[in-house]
C-alpha atoms as a PDB file:
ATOM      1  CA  UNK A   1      93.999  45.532  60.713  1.00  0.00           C
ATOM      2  CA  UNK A   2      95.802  42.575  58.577  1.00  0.00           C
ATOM      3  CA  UNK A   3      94.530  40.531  60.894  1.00  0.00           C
ATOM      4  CA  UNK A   4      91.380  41.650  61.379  1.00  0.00           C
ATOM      5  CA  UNK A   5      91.262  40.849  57.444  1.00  0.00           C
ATOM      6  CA  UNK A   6      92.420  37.514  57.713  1.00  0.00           C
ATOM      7  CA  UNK A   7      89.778  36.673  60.092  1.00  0.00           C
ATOM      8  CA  UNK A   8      87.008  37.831  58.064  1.00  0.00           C
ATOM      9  CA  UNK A   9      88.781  36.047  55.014  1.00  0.00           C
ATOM     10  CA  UNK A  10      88.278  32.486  56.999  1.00  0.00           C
ATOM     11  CA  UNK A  11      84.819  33.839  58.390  1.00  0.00           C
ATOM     12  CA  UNK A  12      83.956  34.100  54.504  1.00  0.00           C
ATOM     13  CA  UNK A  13      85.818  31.060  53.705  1.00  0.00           C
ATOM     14  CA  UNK A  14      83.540  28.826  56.417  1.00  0.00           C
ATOM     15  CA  UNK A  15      80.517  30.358  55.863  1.00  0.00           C
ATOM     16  CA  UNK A  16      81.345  29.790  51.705  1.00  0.00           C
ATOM     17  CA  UNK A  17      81.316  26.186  52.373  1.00  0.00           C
ATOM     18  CA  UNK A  18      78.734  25.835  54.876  1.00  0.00           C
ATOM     19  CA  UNK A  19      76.917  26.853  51.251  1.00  0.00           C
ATOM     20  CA  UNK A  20      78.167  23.939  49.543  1.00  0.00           C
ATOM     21  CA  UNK A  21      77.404  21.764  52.365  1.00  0.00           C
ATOM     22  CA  UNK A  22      73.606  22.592  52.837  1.00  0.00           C
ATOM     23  CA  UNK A  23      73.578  22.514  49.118  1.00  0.00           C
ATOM     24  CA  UNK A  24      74.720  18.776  49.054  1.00  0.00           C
ATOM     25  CA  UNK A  25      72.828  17.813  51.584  1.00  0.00           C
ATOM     26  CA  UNK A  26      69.214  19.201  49.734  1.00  0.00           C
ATOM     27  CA  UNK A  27      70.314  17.416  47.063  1.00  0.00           C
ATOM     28  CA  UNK A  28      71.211  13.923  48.745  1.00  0.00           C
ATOM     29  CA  UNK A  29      68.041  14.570  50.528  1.00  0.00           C
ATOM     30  CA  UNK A  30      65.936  14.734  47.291  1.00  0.00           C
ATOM     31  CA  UNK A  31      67.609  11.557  45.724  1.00  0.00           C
ATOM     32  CA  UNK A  32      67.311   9.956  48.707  1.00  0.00           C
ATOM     33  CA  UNK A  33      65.948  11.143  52.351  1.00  0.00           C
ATOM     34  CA  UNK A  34      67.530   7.712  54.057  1.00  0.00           C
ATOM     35  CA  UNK A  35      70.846   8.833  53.113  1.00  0.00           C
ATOM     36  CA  UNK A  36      70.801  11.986  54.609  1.00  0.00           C
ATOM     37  CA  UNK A  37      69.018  10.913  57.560  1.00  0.00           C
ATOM     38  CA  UNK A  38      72.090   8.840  58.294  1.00  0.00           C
ATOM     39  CA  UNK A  39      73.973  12.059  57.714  1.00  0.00           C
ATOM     40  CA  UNK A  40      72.142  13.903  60.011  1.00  0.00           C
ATOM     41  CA  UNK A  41      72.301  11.171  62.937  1.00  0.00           C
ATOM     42  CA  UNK A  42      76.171  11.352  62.219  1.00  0.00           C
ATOM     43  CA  UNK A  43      76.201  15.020  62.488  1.00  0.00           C
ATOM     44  CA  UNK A  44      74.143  14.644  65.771  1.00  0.00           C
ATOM     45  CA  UNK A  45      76.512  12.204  67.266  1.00  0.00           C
ATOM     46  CA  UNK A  46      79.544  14.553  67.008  1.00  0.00           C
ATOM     47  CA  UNK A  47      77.494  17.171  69.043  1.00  0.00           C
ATOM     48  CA  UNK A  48      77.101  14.780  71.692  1.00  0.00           C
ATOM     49  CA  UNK A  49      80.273  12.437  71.438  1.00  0.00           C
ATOM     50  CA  UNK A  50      82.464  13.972  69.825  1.00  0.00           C
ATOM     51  CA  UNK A  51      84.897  12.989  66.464  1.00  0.00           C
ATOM     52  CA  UNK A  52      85.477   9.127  67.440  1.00  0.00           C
ATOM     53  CA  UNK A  53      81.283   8.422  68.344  1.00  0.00           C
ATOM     54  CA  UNK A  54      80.783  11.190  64.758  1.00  0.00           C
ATOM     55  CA  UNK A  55      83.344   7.878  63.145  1.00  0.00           C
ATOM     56  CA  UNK A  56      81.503   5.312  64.753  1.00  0.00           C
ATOM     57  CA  UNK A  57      78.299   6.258  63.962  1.00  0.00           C
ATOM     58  CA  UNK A  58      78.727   6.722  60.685  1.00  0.00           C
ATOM     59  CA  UNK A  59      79.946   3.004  60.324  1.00  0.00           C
ATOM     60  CA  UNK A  60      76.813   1.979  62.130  1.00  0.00           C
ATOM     61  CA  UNK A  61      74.831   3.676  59.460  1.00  0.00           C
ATOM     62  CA  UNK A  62      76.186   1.701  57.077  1.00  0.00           C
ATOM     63  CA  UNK A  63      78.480   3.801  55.381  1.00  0.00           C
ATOM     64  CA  UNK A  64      82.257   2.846  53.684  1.00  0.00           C
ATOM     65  CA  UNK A  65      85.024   4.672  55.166  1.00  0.00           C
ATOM     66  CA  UNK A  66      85.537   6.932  51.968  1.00  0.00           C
ATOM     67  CA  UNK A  67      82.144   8.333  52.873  1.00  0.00           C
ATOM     68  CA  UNK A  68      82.678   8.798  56.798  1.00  0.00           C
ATOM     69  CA  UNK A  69      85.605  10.547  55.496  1.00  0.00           C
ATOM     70  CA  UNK A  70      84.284  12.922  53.008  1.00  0.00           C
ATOM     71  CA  UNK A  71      80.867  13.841  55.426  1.00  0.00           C
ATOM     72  CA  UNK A  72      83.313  14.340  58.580  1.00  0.00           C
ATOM     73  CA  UNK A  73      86.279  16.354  56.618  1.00  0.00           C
ATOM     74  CA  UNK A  74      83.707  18.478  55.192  1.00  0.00           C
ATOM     75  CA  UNK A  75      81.681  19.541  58.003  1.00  0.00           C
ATOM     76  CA  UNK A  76      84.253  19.226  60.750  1.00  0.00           C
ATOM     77  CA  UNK A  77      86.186  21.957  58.484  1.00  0.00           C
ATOM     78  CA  UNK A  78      83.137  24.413  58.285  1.00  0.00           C
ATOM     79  CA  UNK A  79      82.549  23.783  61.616  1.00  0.00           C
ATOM     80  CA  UNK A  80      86.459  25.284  62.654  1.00  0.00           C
ATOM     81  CA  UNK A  81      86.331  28.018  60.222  1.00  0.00           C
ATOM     82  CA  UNK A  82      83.611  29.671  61.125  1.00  0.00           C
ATOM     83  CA  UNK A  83      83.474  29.038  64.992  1.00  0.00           C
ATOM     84  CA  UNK A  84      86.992  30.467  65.328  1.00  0.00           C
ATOM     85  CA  UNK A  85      86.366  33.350  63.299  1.00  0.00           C
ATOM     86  CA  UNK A  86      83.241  34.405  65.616  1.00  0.00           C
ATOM     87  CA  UNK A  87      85.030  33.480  68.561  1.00  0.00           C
ATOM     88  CA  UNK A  88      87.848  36.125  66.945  1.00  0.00           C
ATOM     89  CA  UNK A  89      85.183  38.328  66.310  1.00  0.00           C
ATOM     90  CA  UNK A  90      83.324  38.509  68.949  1.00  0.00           C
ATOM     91  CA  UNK A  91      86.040  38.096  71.555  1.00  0.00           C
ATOM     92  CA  UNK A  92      86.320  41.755  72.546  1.00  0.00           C
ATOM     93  CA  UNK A  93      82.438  41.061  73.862  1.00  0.00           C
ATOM     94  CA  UNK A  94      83.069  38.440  75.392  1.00  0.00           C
ATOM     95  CA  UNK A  95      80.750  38.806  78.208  1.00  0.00           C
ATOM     96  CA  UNK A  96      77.789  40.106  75.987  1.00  0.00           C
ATOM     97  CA  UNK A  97      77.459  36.364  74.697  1.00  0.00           C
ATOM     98  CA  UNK A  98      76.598  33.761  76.732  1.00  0.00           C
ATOM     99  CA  UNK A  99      77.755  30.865  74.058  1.00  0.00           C
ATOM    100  CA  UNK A 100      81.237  32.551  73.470  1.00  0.00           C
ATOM    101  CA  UNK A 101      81.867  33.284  76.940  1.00  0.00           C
ATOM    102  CA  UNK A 102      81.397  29.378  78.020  1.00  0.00           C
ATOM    103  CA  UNK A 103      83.834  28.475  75.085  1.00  0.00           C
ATOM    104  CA  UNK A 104      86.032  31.034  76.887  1.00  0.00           C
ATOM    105  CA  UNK A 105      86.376  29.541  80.366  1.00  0.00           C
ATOM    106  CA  UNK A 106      86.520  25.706  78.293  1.00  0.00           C
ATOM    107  CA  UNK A 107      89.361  26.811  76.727  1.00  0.00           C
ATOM    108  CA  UNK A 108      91.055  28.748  79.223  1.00  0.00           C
ATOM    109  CA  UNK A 109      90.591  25.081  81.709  1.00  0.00           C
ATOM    110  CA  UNK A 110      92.365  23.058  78.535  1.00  0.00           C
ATOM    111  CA  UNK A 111      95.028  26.015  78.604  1.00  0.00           C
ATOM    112  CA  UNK A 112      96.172  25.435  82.438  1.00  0.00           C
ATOM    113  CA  UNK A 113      97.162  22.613  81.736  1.00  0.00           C
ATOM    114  CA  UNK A 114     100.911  23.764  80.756  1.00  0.00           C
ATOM    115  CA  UNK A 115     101.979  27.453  80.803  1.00  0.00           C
ATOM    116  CA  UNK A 116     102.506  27.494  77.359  1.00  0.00           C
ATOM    117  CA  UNK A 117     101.778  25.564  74.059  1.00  0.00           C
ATOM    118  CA  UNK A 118     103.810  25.178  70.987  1.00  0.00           C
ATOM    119  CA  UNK A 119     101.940  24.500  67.687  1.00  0.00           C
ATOM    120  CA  UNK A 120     103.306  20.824  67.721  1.00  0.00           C
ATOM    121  CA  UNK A 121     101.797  20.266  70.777  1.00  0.00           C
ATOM    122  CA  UNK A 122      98.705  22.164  70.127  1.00  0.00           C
ATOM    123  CA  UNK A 123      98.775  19.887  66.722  1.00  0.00           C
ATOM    124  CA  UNK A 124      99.013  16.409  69.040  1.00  0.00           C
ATOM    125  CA  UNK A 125      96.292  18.449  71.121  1.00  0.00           C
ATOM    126  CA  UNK A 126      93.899  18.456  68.608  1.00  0.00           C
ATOM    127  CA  UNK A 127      94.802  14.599  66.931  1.00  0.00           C
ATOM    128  CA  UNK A 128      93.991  13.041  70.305  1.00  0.00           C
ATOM    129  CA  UNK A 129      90.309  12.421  70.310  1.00  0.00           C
ATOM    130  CA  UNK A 130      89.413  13.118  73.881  1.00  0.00           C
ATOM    131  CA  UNK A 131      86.447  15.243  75.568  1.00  0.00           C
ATOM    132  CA  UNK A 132      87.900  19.284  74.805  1.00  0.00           C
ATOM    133  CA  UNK A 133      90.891  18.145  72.154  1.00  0.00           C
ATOM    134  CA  UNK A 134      89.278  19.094  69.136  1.00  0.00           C
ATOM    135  CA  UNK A 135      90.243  21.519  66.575  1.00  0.00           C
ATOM    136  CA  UNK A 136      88.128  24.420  68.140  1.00  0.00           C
ATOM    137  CA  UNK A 137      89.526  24.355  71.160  1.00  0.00           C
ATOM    138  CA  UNK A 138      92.954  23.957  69.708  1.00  0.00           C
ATOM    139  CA  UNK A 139      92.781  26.702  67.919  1.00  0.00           C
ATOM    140  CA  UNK A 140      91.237  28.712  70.100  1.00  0.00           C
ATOM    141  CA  UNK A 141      94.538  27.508  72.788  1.00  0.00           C
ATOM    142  CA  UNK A 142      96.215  29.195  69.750  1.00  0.00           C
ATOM    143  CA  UNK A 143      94.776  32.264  69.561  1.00  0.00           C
ATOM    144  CA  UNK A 144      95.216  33.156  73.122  1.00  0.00           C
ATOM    145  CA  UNK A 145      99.024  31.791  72.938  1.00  0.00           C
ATOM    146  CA  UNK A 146      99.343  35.104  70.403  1.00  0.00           C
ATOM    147  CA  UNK A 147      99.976  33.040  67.357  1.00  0.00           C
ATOM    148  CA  UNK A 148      98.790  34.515  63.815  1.00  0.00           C
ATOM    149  CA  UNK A 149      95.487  33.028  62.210  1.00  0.00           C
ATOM    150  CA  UNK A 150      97.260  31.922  59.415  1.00  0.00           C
ATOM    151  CA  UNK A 151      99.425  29.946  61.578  1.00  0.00           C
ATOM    152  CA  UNK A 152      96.348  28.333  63.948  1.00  0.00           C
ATOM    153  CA  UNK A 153      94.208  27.624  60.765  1.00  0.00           C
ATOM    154  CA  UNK A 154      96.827  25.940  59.100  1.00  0.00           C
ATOM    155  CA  UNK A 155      97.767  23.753  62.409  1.00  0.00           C
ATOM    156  CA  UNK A 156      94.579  23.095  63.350  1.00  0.00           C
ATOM    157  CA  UNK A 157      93.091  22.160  59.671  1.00  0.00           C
ATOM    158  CA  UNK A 158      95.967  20.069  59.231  1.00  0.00           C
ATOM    159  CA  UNK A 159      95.773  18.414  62.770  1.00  0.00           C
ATOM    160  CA  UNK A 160      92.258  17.794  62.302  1.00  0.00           C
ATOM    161  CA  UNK A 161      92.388  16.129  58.637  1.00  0.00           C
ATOM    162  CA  UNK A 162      95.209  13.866  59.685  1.00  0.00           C
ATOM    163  CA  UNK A 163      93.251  12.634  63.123  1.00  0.00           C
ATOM    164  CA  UNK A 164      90.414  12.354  61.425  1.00  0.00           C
ATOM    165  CA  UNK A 165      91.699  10.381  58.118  1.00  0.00           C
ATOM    166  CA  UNK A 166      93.863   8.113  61.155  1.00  0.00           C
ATOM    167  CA  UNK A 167      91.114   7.280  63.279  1.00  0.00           C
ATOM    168  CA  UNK A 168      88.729   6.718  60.681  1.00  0.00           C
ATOM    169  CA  UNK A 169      91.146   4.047  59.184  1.00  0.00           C
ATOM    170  CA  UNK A 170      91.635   2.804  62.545  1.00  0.00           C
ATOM    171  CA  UNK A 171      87.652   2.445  63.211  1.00  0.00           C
ATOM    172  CA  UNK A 172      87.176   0.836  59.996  1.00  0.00           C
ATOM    173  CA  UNK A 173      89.546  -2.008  60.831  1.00  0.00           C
ATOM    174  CA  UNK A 174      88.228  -1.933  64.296  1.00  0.00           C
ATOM    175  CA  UNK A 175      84.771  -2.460  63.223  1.00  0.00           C
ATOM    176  CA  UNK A 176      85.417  -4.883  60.679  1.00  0.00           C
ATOM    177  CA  UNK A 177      86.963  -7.190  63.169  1.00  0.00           C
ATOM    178  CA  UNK A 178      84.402  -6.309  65.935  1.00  0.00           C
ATOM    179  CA  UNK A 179      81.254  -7.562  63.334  1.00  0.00           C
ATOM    180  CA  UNK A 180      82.963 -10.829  62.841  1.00  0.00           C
ATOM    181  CA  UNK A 181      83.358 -11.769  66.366  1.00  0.00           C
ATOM    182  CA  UNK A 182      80.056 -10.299  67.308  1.00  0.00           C
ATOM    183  CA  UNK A 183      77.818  -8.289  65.066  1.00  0.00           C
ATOM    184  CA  UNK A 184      76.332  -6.203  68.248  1.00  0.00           C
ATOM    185  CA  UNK A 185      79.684  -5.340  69.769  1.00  0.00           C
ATOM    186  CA  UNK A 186      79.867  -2.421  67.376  1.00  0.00           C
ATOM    187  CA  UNK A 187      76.251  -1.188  68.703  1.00  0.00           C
ATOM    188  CA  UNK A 188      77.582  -1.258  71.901  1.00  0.00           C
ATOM    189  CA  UNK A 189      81.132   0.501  71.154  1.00  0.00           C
ATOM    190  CA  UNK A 190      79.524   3.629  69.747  1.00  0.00           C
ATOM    191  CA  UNK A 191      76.883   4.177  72.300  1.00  0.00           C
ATOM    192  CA  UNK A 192      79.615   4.277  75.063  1.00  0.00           C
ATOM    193  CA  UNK A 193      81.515   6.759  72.724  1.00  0.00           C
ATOM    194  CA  UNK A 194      78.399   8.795  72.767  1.00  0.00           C
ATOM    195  CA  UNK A 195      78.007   8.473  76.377  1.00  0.00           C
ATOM    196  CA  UNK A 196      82.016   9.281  77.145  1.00  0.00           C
ATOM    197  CA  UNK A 197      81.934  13.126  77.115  1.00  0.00           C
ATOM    198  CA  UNK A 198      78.561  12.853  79.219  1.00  0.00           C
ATOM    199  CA  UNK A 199      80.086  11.428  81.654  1.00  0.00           C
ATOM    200  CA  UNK A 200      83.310  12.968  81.657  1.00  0.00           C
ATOM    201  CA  UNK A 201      81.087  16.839  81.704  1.00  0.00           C
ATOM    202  CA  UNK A 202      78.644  15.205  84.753  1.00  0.00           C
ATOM    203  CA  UNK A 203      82.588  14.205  86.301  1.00  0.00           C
ATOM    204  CA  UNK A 204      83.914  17.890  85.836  1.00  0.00           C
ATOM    205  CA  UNK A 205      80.730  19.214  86.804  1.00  0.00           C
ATOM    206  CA  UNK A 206      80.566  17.534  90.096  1.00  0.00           C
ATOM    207  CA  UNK A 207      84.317  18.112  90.783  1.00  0.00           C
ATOM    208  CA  UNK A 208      83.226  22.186  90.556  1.00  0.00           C
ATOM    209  CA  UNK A 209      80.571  21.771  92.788  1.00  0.00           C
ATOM    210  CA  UNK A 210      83.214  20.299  95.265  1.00  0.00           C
END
């Protein structure tokens, strides 16, 4: 039950700031619609690239890296409150939802890959910005390891905020010595960090199939 209550205490928490962050957005959108368009193509590119091509592409747009930070921290930390507090919810249905029971079998893959994780390696997990290392999956490697939500939100918040405040710094410089050598380079590195998880799900995909 104290559980139970924790969950819907981070459920409430998410959903709280997925509030504040439509609310910003209207209003950036009604001072000015470019702005958020750039947002929104940022948003768009962490759906299909994950964190580093969500970095990249925010740099692209033309944005300072206290921004990138601010519009990834943000949403990245809605984004892992509430998904892991459905997936909590939900879990005991698994099978009833299609969405949640795809997450299930993506995390249970990541999980075979060692017996059994420690939050310090769930934490390195989650920093290392490959296809399936995120914070939702970490956490979700968490929750099946039996550790308390307290424990997995804190890890995987903290995880995420440092990876993404590191390899934001580390694009920034990146890009800034990319554009002086050649202006299109930068073009070039975020479309294949776009195209990276494509591949690597066409890869697994066709691996299966074997």
């Amino acid at each position: 039950m104290i559980e139970q209550h924790i969950t819907r205490k981070i459920l409430v928490s998410g959903i709280l700031l997925g509030i504040i962050e439509i609310a910003l957005f209207f209003t950036i959108l009604l001072i000015d619609s470019k702005t958020a368009l750039k947002i929104l193509t940022m948003i768009g590119s962490c759906h299909v690239g994950g964190r580093l091509a969500f970095i990249s592409t925010g740099f692209e747009m033309g944005f300072t890296s206290l921004p990138v930070l601010s519009i990834i921290l943000l949403y990245n930390t809605t984004f892992v409150l509430v998904v892991y507090s459905v997936f909590v919810v939900l879990s005991q249905r698994v099978s009833k939802f299609r969405f949640i029971a795809r997450l299930h079998q993506e995390v249970y893959q990541s999980r075979k890959v060692r017996s059994q994780w420690n939050l310090i390696s769930i934490a390195i997990f989650i920093w290392i910005p490959l296809p399936m290392t995120g914070a939702v999956v970490g956490s979700l490697i968490a929750y099946f390891e039996g550790y308390k939500d307290k424990q997995i939100i804190f890890v995987a918040l903290s995880a995420m905020w440092f990876g993404v405040i590191s390899w934001t710094l580390a694009f920034d410089r990146m890009y800034q010595i990319l554009r002086k050598m050649n202006p299109s380079t930068t073009i070039v590195c975020t479309l294949l960090l776009l195209l990276l998880p494509l591949v690597y799900n066409l890869i697994r995909k066709n691996k299966k199939l074997d």
